[in-house]
Protein backbone atom coordinates (compact mmCIF):
# COMPACT_ATOMS: atom_id res chain seq x y z
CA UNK A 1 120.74 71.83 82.89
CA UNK A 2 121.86 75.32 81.36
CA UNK A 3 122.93 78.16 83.69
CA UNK A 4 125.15 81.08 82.82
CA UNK A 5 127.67 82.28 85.62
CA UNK A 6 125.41 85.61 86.16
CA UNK A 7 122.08 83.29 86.22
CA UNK A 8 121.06 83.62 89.52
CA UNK A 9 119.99 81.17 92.15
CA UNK A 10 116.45 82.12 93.28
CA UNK A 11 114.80 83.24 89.79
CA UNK A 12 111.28 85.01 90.62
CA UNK A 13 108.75 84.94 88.11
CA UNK A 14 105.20 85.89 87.20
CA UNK A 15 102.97 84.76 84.53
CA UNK A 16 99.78 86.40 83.49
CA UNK A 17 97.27 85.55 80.76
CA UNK A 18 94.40 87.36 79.70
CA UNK A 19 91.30 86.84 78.05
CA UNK A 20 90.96 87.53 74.85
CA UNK A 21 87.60 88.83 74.78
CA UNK A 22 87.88 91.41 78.21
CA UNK A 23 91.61 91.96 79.79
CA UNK A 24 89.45 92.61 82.76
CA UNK A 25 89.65 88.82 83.24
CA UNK A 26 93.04 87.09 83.56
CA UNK A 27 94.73 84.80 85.99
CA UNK A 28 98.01 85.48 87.42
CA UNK A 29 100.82 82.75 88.87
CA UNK A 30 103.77 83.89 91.06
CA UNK A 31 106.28 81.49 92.21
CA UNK A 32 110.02 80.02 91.96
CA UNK A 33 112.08 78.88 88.59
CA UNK A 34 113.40 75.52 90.08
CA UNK A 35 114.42 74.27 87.32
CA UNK A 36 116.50 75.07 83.82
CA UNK A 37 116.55 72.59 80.85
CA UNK A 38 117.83 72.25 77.51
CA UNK A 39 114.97 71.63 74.64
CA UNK A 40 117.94 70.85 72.15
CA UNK A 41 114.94 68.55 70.28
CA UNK A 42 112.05 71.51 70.53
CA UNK A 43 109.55 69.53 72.27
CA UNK A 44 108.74 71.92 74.66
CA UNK A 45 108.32 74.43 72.02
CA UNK A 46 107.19 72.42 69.88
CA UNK A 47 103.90 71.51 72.09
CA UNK A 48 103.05 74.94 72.59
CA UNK A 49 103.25 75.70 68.69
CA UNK A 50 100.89 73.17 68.30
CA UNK A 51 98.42 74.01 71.03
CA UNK A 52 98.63 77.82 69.98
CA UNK A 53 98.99 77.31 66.36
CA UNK A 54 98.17 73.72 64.97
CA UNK A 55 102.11 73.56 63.57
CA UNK A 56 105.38 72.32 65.09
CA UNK A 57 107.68 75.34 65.95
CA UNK A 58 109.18 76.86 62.69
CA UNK A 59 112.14 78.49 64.07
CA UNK A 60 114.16 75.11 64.22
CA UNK A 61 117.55 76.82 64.15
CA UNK A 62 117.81 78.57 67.28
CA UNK A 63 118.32 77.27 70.87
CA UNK A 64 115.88 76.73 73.51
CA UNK A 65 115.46 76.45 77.05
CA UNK A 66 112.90 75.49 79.44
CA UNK A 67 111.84 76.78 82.44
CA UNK A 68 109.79 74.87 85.16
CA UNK A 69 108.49 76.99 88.13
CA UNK A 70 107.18 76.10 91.55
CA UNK A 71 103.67 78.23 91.86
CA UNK A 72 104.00 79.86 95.31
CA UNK A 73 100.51 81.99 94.95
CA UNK A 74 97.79 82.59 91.97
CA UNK A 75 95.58 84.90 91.32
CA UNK A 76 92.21 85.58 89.29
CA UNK A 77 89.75 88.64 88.37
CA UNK A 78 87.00 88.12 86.27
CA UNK A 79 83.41 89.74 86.55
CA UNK A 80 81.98 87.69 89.80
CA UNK A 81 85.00 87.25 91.62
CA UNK A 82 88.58 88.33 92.77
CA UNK A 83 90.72 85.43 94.30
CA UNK A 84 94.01 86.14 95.84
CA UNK A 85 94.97 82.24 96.53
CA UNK A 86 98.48 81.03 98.23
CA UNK A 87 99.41 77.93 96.47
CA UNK A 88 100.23 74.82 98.83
């Protein structure tokens, strides 16, 4: 596991992706970084490359880390519906 001596302990984060199409709709997560790993063999990166782009990631020289997040709450907008859900 990687962690600098001014990472701290109890990393917040928040993730939001919008729709292409209208950034009206999106979902958002909110939760915990619980964990920090090494990729030192891309595979991480390399499965979103391929799920975004069709290609392995091309920046092979540079490295990586992964982080895994607990999702405390989540929340979505689109035309019918607003949902402000806590995550259990």
């Amino acid at each position: 596991m990687w962690r600098s001596e001014s990472t701290p302990t109890d990393v917040r984060v928040s993730l939001t992706v919008l729709a292409t199409e209208d950034w009206y709709t999106h979902v958002s997560l909110l939760g915990r970084v619980t964990e920090l790993l090494d990729d030192p063999s891309l595979s991480d990166m390399d499965r979103l490359a391929r799920h975004h782009t069709g290609a392995p990631y091309h920046m092979r020289d540079r490295d990586r880390v992964s982080a895994w997040i607990d999702v405390d709450r989540w929340h979505c907008w689109d035309a019918a519906e607003n949902r402000d859900v806590p995550h259990h």
